[in-house]
C-alpha atoms as a PDB file:
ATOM      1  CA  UNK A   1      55.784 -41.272  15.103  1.00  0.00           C
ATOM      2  CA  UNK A   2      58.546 -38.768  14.722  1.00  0.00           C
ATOM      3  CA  UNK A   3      57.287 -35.114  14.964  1.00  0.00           C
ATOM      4  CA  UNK A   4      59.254 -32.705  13.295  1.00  0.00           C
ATOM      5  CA  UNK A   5      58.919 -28.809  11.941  1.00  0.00           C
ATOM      6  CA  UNK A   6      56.600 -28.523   9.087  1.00  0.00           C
ATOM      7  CA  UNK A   7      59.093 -26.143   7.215  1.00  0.00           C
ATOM      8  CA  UNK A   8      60.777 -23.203   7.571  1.00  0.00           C
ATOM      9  CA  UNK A   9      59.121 -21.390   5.238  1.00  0.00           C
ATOM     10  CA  UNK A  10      55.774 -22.204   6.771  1.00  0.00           C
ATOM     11  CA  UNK A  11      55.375 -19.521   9.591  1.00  0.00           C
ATOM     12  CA  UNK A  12      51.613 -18.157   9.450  1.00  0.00           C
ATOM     13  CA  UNK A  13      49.380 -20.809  10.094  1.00  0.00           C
ATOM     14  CA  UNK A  14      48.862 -23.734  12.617  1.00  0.00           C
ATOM     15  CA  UNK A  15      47.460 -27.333  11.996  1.00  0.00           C
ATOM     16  CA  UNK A  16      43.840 -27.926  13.832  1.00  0.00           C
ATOM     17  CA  UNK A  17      44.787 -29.179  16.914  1.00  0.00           C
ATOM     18  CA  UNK A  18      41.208 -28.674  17.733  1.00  0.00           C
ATOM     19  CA  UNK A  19      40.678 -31.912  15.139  1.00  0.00           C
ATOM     20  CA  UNK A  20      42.216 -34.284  18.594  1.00  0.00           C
ATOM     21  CA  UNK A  21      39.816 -35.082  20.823  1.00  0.00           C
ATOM     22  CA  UNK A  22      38.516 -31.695  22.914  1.00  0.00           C
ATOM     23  CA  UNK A  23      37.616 -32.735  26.812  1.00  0.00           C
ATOM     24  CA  UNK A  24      37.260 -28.849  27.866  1.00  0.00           C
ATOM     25  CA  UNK A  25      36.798 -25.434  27.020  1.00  0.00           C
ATOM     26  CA  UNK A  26      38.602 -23.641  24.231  1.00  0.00           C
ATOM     27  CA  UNK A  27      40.476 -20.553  24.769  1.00  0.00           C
ATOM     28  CA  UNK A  28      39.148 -17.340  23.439  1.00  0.00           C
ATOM     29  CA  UNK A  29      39.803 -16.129  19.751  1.00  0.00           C
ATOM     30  CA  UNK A  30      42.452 -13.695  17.961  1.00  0.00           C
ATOM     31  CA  UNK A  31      41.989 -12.482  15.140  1.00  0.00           C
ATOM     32  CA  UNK A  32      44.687 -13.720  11.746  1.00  0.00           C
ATOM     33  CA  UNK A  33      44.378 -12.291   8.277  1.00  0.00           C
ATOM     34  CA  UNK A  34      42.560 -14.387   5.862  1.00  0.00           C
ATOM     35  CA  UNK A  35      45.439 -13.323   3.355  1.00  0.00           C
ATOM     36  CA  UNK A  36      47.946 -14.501   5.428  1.00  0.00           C
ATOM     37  CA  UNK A  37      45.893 -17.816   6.130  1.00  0.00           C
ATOM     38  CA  UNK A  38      45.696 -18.022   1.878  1.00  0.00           C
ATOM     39  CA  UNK A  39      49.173 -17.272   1.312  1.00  0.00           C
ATOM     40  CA  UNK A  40      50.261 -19.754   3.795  1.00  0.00           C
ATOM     41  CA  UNK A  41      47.939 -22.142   2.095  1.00  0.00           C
ATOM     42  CA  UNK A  42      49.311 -21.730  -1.485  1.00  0.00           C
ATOM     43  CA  UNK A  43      53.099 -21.815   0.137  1.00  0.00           C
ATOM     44  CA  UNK A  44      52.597 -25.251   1.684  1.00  0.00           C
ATOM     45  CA  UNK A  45      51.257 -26.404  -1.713  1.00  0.00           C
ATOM     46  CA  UNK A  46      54.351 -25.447  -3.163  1.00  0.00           C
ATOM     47  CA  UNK A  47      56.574 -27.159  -0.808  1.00  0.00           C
ATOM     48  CA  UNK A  48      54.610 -30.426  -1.453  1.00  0.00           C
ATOM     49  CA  UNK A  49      54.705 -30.435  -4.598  1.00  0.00           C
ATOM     50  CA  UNK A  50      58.804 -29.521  -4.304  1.00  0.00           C
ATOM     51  CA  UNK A  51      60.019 -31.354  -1.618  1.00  0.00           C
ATOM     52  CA  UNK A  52      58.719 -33.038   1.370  1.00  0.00           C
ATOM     53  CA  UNK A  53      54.716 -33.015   2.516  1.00  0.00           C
ATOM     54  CA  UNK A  54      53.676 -33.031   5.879  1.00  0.00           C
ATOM     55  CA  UNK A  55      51.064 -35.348   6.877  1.00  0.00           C
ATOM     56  CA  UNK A  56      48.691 -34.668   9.752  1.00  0.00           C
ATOM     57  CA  UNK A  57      46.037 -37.746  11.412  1.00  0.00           C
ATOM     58  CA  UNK A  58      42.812 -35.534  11.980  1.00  0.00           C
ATOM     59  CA  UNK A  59      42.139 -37.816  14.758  1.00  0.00           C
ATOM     60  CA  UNK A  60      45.505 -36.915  16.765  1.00  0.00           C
ATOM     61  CA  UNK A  61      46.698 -33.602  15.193  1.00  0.00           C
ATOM     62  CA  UNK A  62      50.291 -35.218  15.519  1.00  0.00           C
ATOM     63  CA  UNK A  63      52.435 -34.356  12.421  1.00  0.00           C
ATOM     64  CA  UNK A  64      55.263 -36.664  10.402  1.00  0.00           C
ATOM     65  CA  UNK A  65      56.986 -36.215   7.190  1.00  0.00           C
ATOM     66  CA  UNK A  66      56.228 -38.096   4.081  1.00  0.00           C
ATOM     67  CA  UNK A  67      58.341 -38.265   1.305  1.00  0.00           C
ATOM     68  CA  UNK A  68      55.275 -38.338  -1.670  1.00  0.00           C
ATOM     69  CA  UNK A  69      55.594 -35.101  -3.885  1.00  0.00           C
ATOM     70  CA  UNK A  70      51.912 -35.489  -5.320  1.00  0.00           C
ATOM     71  CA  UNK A  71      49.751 -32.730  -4.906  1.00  0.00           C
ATOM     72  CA  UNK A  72      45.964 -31.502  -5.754  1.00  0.00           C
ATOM     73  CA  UNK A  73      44.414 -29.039  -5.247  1.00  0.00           C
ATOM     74  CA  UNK A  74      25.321 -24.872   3.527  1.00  0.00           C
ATOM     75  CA  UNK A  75      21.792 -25.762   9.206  1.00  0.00           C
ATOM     76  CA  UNK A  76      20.744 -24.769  10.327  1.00  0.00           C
ATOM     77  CA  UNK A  77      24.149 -24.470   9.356  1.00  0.00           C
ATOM     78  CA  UNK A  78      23.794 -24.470   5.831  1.00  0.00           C
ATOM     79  CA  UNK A  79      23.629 -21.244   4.219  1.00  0.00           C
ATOM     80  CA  UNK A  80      25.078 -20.131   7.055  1.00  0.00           C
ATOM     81  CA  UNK A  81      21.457 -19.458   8.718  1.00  0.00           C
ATOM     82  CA  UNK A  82      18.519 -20.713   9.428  1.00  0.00           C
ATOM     83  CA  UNK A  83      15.692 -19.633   6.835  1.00  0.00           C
ATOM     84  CA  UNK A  84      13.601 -17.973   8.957  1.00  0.00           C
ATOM     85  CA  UNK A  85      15.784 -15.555  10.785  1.00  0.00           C
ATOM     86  CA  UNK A  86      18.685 -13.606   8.983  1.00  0.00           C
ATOM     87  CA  UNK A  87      22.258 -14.036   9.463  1.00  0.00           C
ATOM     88  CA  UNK A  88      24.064 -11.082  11.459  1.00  0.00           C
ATOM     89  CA  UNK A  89      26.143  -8.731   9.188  1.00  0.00           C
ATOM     90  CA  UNK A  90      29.698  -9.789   9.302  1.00  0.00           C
ATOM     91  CA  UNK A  91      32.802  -8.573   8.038  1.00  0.00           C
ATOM     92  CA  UNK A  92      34.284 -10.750   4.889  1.00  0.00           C
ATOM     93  CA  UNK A  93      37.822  -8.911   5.532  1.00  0.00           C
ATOM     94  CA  UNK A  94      39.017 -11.000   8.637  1.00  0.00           C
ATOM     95  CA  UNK A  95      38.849 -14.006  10.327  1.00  0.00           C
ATOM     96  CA  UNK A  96      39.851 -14.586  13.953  1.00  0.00           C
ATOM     97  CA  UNK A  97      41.282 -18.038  15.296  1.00  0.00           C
ATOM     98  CA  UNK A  98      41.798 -19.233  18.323  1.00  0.00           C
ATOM     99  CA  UNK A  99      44.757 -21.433  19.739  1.00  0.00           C
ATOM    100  CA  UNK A 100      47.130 -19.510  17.083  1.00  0.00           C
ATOM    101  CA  UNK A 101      50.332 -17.878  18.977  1.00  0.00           C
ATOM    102  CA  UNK A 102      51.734 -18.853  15.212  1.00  0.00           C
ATOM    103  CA  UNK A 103      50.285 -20.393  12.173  1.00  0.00           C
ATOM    104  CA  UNK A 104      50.956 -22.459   9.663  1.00  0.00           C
ATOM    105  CA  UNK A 105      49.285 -24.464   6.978  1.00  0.00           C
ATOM    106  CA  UNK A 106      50.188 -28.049   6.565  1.00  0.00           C
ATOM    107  CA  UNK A 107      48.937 -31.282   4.046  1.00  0.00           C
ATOM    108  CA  UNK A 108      47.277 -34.287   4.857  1.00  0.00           C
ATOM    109  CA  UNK A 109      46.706 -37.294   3.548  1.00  0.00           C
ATOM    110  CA  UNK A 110      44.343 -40.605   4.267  1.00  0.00           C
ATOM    111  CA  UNK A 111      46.983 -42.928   3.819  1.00  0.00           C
ATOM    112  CA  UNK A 112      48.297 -42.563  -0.033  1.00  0.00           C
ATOM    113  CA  UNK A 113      50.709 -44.499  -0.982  1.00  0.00           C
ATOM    114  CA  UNK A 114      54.270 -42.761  -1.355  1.00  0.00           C
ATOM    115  CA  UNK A 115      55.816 -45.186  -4.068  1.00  0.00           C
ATOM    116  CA  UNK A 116      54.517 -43.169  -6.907  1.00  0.00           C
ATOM    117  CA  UNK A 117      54.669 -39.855  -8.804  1.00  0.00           C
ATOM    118  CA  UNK A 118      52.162 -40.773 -11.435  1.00  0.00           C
ATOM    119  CA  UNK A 119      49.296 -37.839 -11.352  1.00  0.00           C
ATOM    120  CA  UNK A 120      46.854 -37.459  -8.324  1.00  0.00           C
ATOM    121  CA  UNK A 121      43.232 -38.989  -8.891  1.00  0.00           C
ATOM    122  CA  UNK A 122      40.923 -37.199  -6.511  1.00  0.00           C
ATOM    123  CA  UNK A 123      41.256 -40.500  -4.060  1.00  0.00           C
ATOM    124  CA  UNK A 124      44.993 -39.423  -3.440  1.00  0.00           C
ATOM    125  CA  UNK A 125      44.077 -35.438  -2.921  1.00  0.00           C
ATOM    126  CA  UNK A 126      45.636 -34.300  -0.257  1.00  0.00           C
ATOM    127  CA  UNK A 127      43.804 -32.059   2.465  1.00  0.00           C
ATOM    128  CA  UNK A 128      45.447 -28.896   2.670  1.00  0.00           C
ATOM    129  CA  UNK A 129      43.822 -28.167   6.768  1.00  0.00           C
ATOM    130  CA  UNK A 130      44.434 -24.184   8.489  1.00  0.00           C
ATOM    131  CA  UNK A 131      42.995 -24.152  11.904  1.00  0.00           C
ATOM    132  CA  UNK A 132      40.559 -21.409  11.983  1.00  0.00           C
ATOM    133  CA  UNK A 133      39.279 -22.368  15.205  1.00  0.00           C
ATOM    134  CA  UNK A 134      35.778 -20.984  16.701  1.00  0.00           C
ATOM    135  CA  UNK A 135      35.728 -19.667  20.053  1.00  0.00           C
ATOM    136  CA  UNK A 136      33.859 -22.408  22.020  1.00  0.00           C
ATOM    137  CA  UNK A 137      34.241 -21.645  25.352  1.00  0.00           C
ATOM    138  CA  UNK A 138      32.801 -23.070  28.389  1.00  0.00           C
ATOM    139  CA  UNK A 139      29.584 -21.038  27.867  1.00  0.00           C
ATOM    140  CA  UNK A 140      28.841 -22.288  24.435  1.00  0.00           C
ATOM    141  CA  UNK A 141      29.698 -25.881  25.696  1.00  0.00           C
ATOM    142  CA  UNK A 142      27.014 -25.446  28.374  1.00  0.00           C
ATOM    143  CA  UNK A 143      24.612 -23.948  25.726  1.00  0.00           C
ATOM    144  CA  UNK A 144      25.371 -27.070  23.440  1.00  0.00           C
ATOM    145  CA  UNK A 145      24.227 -29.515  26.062  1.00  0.00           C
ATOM    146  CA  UNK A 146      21.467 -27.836  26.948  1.00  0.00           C
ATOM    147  CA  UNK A 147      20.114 -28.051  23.426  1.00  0.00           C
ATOM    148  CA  UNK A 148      21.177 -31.528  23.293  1.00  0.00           C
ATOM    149  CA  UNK A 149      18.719 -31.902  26.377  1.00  0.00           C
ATOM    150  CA  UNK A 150      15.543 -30.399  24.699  1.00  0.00           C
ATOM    151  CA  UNK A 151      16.348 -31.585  21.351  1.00  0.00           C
ATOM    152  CA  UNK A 152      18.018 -35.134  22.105  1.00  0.00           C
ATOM    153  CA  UNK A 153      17.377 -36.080  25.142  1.00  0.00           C
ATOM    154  CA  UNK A 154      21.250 -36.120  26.969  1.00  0.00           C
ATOM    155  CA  UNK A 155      22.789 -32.763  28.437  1.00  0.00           C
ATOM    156  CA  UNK A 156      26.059 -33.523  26.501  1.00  0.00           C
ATOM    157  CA  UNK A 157      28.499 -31.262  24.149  1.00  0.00           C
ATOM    158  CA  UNK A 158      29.869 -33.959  23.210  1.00  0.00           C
ATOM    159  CA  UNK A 159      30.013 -35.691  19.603  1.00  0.00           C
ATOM    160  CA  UNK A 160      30.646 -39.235  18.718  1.00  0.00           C
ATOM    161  CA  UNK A 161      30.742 -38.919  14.958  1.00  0.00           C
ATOM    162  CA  UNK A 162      28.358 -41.917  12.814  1.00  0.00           C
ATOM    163  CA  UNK A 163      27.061 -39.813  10.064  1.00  0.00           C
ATOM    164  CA  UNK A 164      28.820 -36.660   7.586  1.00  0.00           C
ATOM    165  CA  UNK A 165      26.064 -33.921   6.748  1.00  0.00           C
ATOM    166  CA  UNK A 166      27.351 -31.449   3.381  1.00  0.00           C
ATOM    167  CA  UNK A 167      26.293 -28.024   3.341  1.00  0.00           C
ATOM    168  CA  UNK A 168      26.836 -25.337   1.282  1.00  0.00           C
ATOM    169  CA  UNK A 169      27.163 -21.571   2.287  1.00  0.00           C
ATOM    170  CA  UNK A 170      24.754 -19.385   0.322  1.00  0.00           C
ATOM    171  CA  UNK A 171      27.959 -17.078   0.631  1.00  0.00           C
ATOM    172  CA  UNK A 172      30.799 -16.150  -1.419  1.00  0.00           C
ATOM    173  CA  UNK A 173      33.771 -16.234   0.663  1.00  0.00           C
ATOM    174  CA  UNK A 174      34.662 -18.666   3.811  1.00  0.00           C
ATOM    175  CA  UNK A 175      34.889 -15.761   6.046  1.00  0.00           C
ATOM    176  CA  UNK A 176      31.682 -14.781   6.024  1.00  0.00           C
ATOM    177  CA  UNK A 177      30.577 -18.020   7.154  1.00  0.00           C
ATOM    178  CA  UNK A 178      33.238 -18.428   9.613  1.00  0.00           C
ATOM    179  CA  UNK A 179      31.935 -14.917  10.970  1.00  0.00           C
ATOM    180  CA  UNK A 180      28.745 -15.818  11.476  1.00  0.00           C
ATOM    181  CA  UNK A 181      29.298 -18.995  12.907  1.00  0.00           C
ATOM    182  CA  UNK A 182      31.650 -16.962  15.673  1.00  0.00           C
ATOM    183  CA  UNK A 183      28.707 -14.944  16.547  1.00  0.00           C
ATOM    184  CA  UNK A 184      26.987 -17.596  18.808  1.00  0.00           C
ATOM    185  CA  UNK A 185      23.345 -15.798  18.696  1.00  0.00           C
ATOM    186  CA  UNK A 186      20.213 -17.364  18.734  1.00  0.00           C
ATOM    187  CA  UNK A 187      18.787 -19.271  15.719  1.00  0.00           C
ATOM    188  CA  UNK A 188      15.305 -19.921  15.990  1.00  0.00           C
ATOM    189  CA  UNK A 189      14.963 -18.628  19.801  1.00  0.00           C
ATOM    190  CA  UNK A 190      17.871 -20.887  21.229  1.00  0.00           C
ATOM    191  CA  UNK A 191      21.029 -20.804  22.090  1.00  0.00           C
ATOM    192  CA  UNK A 192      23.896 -21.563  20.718  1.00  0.00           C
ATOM    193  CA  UNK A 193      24.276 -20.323  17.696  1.00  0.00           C
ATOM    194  CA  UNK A 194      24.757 -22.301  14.667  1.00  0.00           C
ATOM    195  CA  UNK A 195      28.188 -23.643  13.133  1.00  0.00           C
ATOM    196  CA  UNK A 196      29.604 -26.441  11.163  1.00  0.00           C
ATOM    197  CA  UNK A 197      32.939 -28.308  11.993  1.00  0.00           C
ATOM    198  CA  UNK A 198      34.364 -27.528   8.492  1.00  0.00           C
ATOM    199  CA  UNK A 199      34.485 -25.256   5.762  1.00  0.00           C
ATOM    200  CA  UNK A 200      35.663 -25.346   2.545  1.00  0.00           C
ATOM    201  CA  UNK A 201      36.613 -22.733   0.234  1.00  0.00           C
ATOM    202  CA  UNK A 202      36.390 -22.809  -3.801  1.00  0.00           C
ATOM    203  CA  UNK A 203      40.222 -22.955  -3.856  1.00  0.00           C
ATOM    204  CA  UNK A 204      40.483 -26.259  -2.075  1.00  0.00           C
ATOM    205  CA  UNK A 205      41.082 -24.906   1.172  1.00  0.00           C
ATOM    206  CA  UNK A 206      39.741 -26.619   3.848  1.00  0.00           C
ATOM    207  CA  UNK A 207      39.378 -24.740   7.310  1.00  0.00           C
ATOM    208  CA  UNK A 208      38.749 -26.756  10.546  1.00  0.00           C
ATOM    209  CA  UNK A 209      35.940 -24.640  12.886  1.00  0.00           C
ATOM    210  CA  UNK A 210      35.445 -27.526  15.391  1.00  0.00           C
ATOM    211  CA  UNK A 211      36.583 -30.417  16.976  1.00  0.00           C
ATOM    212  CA  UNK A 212      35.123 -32.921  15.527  1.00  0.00           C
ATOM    213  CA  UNK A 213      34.298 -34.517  19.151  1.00  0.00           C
ATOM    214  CA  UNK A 214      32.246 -31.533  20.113  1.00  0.00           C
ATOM    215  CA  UNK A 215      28.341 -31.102  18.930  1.00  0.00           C
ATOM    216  CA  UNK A 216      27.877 -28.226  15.903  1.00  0.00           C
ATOM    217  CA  UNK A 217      24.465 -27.099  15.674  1.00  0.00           C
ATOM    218  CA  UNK A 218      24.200 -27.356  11.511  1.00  0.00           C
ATOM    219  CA  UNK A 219      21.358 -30.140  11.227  1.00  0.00           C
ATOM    220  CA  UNK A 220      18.427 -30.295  12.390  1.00  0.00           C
ATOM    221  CA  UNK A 221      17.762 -33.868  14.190  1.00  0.00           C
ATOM    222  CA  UNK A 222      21.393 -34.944  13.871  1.00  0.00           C
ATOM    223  CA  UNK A 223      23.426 -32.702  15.415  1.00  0.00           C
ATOM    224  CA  UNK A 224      24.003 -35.205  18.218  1.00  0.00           C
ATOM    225  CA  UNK A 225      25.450 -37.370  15.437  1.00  0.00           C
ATOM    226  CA  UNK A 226      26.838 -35.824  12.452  1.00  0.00           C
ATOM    227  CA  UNK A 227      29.839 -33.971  11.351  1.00  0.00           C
ATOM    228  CA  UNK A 228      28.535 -30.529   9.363  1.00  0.00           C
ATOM    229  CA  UNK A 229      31.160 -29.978   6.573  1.00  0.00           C
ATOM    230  CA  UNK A 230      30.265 -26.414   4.304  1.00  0.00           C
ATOM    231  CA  UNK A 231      31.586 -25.467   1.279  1.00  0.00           C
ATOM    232  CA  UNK A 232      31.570 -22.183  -0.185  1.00  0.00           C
ATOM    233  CA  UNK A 233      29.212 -21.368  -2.559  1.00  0.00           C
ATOM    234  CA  UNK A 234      26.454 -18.478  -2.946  1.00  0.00           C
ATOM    235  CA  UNK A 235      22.643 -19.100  -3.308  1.00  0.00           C
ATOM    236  CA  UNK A 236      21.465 -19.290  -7.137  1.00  0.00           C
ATOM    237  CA  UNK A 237      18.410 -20.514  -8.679  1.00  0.00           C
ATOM    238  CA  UNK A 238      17.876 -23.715  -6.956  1.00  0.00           C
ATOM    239  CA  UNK A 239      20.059 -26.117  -4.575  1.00  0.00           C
ATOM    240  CA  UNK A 240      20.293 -28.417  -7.076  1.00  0.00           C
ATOM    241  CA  UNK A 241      21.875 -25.820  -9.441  1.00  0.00           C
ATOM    242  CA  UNK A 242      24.284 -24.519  -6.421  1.00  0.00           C
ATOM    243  CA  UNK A 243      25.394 -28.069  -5.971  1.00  0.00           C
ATOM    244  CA  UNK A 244      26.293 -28.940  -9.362  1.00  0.00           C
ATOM    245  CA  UNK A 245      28.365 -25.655  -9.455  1.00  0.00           C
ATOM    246  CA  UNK A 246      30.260 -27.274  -6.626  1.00  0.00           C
ATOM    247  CA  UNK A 247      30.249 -30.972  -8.105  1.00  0.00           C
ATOM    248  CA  UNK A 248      32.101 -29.342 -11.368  1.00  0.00           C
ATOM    249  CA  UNK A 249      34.357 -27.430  -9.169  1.00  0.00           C
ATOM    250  CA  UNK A 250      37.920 -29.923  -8.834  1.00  0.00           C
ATOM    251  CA  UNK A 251      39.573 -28.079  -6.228  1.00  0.00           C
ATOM    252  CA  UNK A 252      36.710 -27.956  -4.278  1.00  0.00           C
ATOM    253  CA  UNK A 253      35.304 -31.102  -4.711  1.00  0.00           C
ATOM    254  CA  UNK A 254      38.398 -33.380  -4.748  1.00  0.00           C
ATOM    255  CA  UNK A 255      39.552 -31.364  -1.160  1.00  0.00           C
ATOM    256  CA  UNK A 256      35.814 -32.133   0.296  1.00  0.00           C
ATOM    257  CA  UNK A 257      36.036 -35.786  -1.448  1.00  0.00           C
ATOM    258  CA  UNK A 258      40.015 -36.258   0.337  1.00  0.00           C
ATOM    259  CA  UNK A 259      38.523 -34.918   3.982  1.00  0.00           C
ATOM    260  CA  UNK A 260      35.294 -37.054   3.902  1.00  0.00           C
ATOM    261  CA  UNK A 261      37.188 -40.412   2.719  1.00  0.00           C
ATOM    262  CA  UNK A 262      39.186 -39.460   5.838  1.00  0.00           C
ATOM    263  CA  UNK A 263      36.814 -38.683   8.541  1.00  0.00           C
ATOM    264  CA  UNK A 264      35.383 -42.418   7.183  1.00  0.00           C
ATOM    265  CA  UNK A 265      38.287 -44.249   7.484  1.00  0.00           C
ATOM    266  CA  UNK A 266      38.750 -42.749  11.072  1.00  0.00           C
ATOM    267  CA  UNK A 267      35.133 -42.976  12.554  1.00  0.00           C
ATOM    268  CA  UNK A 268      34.106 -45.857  10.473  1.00  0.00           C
ATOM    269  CA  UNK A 269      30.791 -43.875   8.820  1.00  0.00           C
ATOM    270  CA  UNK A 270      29.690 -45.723   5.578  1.00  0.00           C
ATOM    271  CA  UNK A 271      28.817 -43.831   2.215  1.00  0.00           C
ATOM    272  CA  UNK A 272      25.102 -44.453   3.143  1.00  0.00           C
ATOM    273  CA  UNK A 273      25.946 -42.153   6.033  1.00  0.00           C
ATOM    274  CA  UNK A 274      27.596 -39.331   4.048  1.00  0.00           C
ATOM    275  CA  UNK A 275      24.184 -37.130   3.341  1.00  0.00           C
ATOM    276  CA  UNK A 276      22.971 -33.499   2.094  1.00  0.00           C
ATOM    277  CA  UNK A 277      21.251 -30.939   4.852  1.00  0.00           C
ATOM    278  CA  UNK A 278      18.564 -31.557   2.472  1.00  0.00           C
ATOM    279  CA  UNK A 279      17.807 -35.439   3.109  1.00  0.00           C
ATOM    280  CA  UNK A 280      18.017 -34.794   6.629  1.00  0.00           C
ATOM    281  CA  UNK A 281      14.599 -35.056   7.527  1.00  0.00           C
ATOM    282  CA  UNK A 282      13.912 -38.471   5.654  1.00  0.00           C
ATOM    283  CA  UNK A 283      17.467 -40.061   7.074  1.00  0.00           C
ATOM    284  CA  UNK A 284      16.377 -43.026   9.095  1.00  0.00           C
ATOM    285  CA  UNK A 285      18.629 -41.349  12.413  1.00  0.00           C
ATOM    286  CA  UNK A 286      16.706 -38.389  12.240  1.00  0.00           C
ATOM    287  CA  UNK A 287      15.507 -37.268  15.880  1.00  0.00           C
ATOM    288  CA  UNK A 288      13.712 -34.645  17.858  1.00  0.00           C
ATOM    289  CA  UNK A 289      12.239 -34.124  20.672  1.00  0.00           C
ATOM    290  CA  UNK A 290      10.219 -31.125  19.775  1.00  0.00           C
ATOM    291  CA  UNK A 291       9.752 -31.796  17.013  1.00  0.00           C
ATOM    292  CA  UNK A 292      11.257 -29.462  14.933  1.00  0.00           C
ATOM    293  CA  UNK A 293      12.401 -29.889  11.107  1.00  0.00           C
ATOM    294  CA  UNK A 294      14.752 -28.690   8.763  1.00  0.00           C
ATOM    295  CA  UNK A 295      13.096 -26.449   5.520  1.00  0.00           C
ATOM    296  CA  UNK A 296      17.021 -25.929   3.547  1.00  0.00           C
ATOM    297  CA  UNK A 297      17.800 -27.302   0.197  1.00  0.00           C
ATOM    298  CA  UNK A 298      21.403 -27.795  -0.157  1.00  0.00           C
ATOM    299  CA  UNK A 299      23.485 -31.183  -1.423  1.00  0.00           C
ATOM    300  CA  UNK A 300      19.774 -32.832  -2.827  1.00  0.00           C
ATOM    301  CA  UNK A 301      19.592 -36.229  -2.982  1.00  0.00           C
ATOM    302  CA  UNK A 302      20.453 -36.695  -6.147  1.00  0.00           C
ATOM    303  CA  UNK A 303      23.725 -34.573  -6.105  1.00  0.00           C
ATOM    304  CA  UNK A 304      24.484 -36.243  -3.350  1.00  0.00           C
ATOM    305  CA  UNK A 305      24.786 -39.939  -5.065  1.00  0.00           C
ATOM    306  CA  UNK A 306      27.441 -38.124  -7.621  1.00  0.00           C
ATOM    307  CA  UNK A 307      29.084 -37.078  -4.640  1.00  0.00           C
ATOM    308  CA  UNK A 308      29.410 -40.661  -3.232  1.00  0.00           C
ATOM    309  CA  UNK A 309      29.909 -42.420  -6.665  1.00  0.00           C
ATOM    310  CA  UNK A 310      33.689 -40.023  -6.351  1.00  0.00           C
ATOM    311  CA  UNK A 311      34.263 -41.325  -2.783  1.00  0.00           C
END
């Protein structure tokens, strides 16, 4: 595979490394502006749709060019909190990254063909990925595994992905949820905090949080299983109602529909697999030790069948 710049126009965001496989620690976090992280966003669209794209395998973070001009454009974790305790009070205005000495944003794609230029269907959207990294340092590794010992039954921070959980924020911008993830407090008494491997904002944005081979804490009774993917969108009347704001939102729901066809294609998970936080507790691979459950009400079961009759 021939790895080359993404562009030279492309200098404020990096690609999420963090999506290869993670053996270790990860370094602690600086801080990037979430304007620059937009405007870096919206510039890399433009050079897609102009010239060349740049393609990125979640599974290896490696890069190579592609010559296909198409473009498109919550847990525990959900909501950003657990019900019974209340998020700390974070700061919409920034977001801090780690493994950024530059950044860039760069497109994706789960194998679309290149021979064409007739308009993208939401099964050719391309994933538009800016590495907003947590810090998940050693300590939070040890706290993941701990859990994972009370909860699951194996002292391991380690994820081996089989299932896709969809959340949705109960907040307005990704920030916010980013923020709190970063906080790594207790929810409900333990440690570590919660978090979701991705978030994605209204725009189409998609920002990777975690490795994908490390354990979030977003569901109970499958965090030991399944990647947590958010998407931005406040609390309203009901969950139902929140999802179908999301479900009629293209950007949004094409970039989460593009990320989840790809996270299939590389763990092998099956569309029965792909659930909402709020069919967690009747999933079949449901699990824990002491017995605790989840009480949130995001991506309903039926909202969740749209979702997979798109996929």
């Amino acid at each position: 595979m021939i790895v080359r710049p993404i562009s030279r126009y492309a200098a404020p965001l990096v690609l999420a490394a963090a999506l290869a496989g993670c053996a270790g620690s990860l370094p602690a976090a600086t801080s990037t502006d979430p304007a620059v992280l937009h405007a870096a966003a919206d510039l890399a669209r433009q050079e897609a749709a102009a010239a060349q794209t740049t393609t990125t395998s979640l599974d290896t973070g490696t890069t190579e060019t592609s010559s296909d001009p198409s473009t498109s454009t919550g847990g525990q974790a959900s909501s950003t909190a657990s019900s019974t305790t209340t998020p700390p009070a974070v700061s919409p205005s920034r977001a801090s990254t780690s493994r950024v000495p530059t950044s860039r944003a760069v497109a994706s794609t789960a194998a679309i063909p290149t021979e064409t230029a007739s308009p993208v269907s939401p099964a050719q959207a391309k994933l538009f990925v800016v590495d907003a990294t947590l810090p998940f340092g050693a300590a939070r590794l040890a706290e993941t595994a701990a859990y994972s010992l009370r909860h699951y039954g194996s002292a391991s921070s380690r994820l081996t992905p089989t299932m896709i959980v969809l959340h949705f924020t109960a907040g307005a911008t990704w920030t916010s949820a980013r923020d709190t993830f970063a906080q790594d407090v207790p929810n409900l008494g333990e440690l570590p905090g919660t978090c979701s491997h991705y978030v994605i904002d209204r725009d189409g944005t998609i920002y990777s949080l975690v490795p994908v081979t490390i354990r979030c804490r977003h569901t109970i009774g499958l965090n030991d299983q399944a990647i947590g993917i958010e998407m931005v969108q406040p609390a309203g009347p009901s969950g139902g109602w929140a999802d179908q704001q999301i479900l009629a939102r293209p950007a949004q729901v094409d970039a989460a529909l593009a990320l989840v066809r790809q996270l299939q294609a590389t763990y092998g998970i099956p569309t029965s697999s792909v659930i909402g936080h709020a069919m967690a507790n009747a999933d079949p691979h449901f699990h824990d030790l002491l017995g605790w459950r989840n009480d949130h009400v995001d991506w309903q079961s039926a909202d969740v069948a749209q979702f997979r009759a798109r996929l």
